[in-house]
Structure formats: structure tokens, C-alpha cells
Protein backbone atom coordinates (compact mmCIF):
# COMPACT_ATOMS: atom_id res chain seq x y z
CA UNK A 1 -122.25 106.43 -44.73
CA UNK A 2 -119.06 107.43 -46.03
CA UNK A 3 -115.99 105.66 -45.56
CA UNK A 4 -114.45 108.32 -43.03
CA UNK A 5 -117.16 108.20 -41.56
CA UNK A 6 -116.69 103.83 -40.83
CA UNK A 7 -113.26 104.97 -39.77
CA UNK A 8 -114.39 107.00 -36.97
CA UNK A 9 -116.03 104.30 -35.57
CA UNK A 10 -114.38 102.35 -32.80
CA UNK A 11 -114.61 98.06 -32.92
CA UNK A 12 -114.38 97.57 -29.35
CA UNK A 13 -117.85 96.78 -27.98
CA UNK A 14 -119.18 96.09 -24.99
CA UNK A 15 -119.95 92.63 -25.16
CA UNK A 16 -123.13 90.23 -23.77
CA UNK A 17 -123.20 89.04 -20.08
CA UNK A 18 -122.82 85.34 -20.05
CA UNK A 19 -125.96 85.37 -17.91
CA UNK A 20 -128.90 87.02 -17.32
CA UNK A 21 -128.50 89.47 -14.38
CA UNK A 22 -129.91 87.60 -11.98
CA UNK A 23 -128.46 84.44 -12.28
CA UNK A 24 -125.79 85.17 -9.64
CA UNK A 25 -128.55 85.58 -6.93
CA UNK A 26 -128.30 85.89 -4.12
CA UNK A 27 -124.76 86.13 -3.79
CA UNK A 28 -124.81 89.04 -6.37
CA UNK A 29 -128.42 90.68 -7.08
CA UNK A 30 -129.51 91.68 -10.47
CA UNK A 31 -129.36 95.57 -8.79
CA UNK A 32 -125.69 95.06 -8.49
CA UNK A 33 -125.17 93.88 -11.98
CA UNK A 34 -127.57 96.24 -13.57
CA UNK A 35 -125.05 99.30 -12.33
CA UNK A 36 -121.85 97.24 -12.51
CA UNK A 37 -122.18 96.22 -16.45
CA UNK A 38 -124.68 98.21 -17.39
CA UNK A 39 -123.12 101.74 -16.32
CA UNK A 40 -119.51 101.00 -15.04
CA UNK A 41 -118.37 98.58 -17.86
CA UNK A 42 -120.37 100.37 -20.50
CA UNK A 43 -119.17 103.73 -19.30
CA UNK A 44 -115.50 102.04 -19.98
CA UNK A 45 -116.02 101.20 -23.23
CA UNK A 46 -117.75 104.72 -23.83
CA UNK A 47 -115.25 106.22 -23.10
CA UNK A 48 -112.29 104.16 -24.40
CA UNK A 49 -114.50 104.72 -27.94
CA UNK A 50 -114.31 108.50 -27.54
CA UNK A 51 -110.92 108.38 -26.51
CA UNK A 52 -109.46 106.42 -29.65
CA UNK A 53 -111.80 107.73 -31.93
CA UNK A 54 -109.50 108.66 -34.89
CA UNK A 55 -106.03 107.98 -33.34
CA UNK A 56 -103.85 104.73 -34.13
CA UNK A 57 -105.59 103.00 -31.42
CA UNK A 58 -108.94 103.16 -33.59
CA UNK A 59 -108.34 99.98 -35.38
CA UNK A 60 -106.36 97.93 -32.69
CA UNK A 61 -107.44 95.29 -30.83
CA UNK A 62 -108.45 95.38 -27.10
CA UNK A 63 -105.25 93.77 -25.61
CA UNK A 64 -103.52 95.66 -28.34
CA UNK A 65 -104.50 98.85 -27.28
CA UNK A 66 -103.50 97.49 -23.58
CA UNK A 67 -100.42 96.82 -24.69
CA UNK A 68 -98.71 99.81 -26.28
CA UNK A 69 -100.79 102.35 -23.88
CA UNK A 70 -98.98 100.21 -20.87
CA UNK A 71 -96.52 102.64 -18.33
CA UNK A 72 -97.65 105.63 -21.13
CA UNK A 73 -98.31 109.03 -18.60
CA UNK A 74 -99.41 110.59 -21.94
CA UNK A 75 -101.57 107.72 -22.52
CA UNK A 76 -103.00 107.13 -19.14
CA UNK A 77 -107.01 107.40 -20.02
CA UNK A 78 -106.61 104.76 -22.56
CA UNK A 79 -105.03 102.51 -20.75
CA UNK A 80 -106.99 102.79 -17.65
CA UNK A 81 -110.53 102.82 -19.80
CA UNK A 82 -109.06 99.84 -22.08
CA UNK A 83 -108.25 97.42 -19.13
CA UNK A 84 -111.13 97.63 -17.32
CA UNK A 85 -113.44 97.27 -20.27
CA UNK A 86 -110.87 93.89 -20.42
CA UNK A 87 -110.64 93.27 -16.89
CA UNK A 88 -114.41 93.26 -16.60
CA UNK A 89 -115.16 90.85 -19.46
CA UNK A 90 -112.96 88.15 -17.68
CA UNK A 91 -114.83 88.97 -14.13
CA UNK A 92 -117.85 87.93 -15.80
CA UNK A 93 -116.70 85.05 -17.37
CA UNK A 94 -114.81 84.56 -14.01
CA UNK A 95 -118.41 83.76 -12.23
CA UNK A 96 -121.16 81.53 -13.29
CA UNK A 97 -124.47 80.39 -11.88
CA UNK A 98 -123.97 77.37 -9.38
CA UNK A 99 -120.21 77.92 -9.61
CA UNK A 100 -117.52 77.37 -6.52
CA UNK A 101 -117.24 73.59 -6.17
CA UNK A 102 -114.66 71.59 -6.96
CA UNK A 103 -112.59 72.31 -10.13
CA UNK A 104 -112.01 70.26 -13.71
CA UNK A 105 -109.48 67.37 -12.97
CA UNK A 106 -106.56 69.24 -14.88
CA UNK A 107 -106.94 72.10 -13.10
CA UNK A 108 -107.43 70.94 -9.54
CA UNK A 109 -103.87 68.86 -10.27
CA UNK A 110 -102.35 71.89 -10.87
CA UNK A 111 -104.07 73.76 -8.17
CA UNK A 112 -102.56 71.04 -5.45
CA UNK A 113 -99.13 70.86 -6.82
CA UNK A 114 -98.83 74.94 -6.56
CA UNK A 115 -100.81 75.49 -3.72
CA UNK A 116 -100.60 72.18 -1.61
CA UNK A 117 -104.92 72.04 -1.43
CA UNK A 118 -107.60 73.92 -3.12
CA UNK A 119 -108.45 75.12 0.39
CA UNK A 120 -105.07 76.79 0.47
CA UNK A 121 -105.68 78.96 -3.39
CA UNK A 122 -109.34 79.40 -1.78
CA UNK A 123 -107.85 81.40 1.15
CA UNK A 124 -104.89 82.68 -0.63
CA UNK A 125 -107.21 84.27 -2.96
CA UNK A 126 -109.48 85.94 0.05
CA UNK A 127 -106.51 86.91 1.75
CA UNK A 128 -105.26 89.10 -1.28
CA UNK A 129 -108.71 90.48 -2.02
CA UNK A 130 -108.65 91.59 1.97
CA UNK A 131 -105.05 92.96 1.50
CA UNK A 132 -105.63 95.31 -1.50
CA UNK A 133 -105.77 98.55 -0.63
CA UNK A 134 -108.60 100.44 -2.41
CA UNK A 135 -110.06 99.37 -5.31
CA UNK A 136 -108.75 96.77 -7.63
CA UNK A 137 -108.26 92.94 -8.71
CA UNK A 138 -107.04 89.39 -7.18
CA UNK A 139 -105.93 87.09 -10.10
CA UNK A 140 -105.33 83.29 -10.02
CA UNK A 141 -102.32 83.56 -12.81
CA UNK A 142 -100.06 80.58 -14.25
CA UNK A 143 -96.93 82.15 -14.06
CA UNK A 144 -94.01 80.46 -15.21
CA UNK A 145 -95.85 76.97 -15.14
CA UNK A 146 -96.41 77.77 -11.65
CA UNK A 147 -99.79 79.24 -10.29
CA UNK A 148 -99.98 81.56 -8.30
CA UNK A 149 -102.04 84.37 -6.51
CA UNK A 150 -101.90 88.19 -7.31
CA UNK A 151 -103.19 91.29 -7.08
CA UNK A 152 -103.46 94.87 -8.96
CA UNK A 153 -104.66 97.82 -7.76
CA UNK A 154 -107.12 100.46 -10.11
CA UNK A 155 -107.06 99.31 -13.77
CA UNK A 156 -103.59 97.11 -13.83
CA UNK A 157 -103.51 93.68 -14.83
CA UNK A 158 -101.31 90.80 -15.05
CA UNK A 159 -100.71 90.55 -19.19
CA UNK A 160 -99.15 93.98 -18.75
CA UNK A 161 -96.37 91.69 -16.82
CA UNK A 162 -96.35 88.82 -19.26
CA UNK A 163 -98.54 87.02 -16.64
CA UNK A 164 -101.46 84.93 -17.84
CA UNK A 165 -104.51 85.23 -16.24
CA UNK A 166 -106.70 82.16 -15.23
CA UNK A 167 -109.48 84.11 -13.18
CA UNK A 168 -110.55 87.05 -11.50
CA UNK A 169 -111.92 88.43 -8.50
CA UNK A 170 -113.08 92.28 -8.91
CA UNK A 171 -112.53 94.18 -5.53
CA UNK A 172 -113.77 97.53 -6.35
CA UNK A 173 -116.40 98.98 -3.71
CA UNK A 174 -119.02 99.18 -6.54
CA UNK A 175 -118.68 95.15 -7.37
CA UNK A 176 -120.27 94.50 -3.82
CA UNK A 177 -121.08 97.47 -1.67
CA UNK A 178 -124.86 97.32 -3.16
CA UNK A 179 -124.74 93.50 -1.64
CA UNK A 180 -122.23 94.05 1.14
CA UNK A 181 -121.85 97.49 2.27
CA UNK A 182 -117.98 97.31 3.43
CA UNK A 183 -118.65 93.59 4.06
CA UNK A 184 -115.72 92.92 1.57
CA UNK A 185 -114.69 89.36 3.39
CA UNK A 186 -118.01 87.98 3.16
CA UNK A 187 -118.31 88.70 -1.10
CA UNK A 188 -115.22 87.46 -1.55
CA UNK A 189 -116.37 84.25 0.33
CA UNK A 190 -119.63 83.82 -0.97
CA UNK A 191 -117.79 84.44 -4.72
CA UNK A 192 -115.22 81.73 -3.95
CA UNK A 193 -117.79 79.70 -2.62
CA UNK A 194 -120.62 79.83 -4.76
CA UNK A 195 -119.80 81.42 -7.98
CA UNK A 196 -116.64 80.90 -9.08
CA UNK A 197 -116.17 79.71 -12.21
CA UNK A 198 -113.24 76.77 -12.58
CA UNK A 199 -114.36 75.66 -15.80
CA UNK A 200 -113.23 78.40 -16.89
CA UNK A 201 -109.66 79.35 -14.94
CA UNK A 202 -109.22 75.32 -16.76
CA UNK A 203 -109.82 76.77 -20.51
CA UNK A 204 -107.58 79.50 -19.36
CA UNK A 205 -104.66 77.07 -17.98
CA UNK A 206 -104.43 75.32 -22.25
């Protein structure tokens, strides 16, 4: 292979579910995941890869390519194909098998002095995901040493704000509908409940 021919090749890849797909049953089945990952997230990085293929983007990392595409009408496709192949990768990591539960010491500390009780980040967190219009993302975020609940709507996401991101929820129709028809409420629920992964919001918080 000749070496403009390595050029031409993207480096983002569309990495390994933590899990097998149907380790977040029943709450999620291994239908769901097999479309979510397995055509939606793929299909992002697909098409992120033909999209920077040869430009200045080609050799730039993920978040990098987030970064300067950010706000860009002339870069729009990137930007939108780039953060969800991102935003995606955390949503996984976001979940695990047996999750929900009470979190790491550090992190449930921090998650009573922002939010009073983890019953109160539980709800604020449902609340948002019920008060996004249309498809999108509820993130808990530390923000200024401070967490706090947020939401995006499409492909946006909080580093674009200098936010950092602890853990997401994915509120697009095709994370659930599969499950949950337009049963939003009760996915977000049964996610908060029984899948969510504070292990990993804790690595997040440093």
C-alpha cells in the first residue's frame, strides 16, 4: 500500500461495546443494541470517515475534530457525524450490566452537596430527558465544581461549552422505541434505575 494511500485512511474507529449486546436485558434487548451500535453508531463513524477523508480533519483526533468543526455552517456534517460517534461511546460506557444503585463514595458526596439527595439528580435527570424536545441527550456535567443537570438537543454536547461530562442519557427515539414505543418516561426510569453506570460518572468527576 502506498503511503497516500495510509493517508487516505481515517483513525477514528468505531470502537468495542463494553458488553455483549445483551447484557443490558431486559431493560435494553440485544435487538435494540444490534441497530443502535451496530447501524446508527457505525453509520456515524462511516460517514465521519468519508467525510474527512483527505481534509485537515484526516489526522485529528475525535474531540479534535469536535472542536474546530463546533458553530461551523460550512462544517455542519462533520460536526454532527463526529459528536455522535463521541456522544455514543460515552452512552455506552454510561450503562453497565447490574448498574443504578447507589454510587462510589466520592461521587455520591458530591452528588448530595449539588443536588441535596441522589433521589433529587435521579429525578432531575428524568425530568430533562422528558423535557427535550425531539431527539437528543441529558448529561450529569461538573460544571464549575458544581454538578449539575443538562441537556442538548441532535448531536450537541457539553465539551463544545467547556462543560465536562460525567454521564449520559441518550434520548433519541431509536435508543428505546424498539423497547418502549413512545414510552420515553419508563426507559429513562428503568436506565436510571437499573443500568446506570456511577462507577463511571466517578472516573469522570478526577
Amino acid at each position: 500500500m502506498s503511503n497516500d494511500k495510509i493517508k487516505s485512511l481515517s483513525s477514528i474507529l468505531l470502537p468495542p461495546l463494553p458488553y455483549v449486546d445483551n447484557a443490558l436485558e431486559p431493560v435494553i434487548s440485544a435487538n435494540t443494541i444490534s441497530f443502535h451500535y451496530g447501524k446508527h453508531h457505525k453509520g456515524y463513524v462511516d460517514n465521519l470517515n468519508k467525510l474527512i477523508a483527505e481534509t485537515e480533519f484526516a489526522d485529528m483526533t475525535l474531540e479534535k475534530i469536535i472542536t474546530e468543526t463546533a458553530g461551523k455552517a460550512d462544517k455542519t456534517a462533520i460536526f454532527n457525524n463526529a459528536a455522535q460517534a463521541w456522544n455514543h461511546t460515552f452512552y455506552w460506557r454510561s450503562l453497565r450490566p447490574k448498574g443504578g444503585g447507589e454510587p462510589p463514595a466520592v461521587l455520591k458526596k458530591k452528588i448530595e452537596a449539588s443536588f441535596g439527595a441522589l433521589d433529587v439528580c435521579k429525578k432531575e435527570l428524568a425530568t430533562a430527558a422528558m423535557a427535550q424536545f425531539g431527539s437528543g441527550w441529558v448529561w450529569l456535567v461538573l460544571d464549575s465544581n458544581k454538578l449539575k443537570v443538562v441537556k442538548t438537543a441532535n448531536a450537541d454536547l457539553p465539551l463544545t461549552k467547556g462543560i465536562k461530562p460525567l454521564l449520559t442519557i441518550d434520548v433519541w427515539e431509536h435508543a428505546y422505541y424498539l423497547d418502549y414505543q413512545n414510552r420515553r418516561a419508563d426507559y429513562v426510569n428503568a436506565v436510571l434505575d437499573k443500568l446506570i453506570n456511577w462507577n463511571f460518572a466517578a472516573e469522570n468527576l478526577g
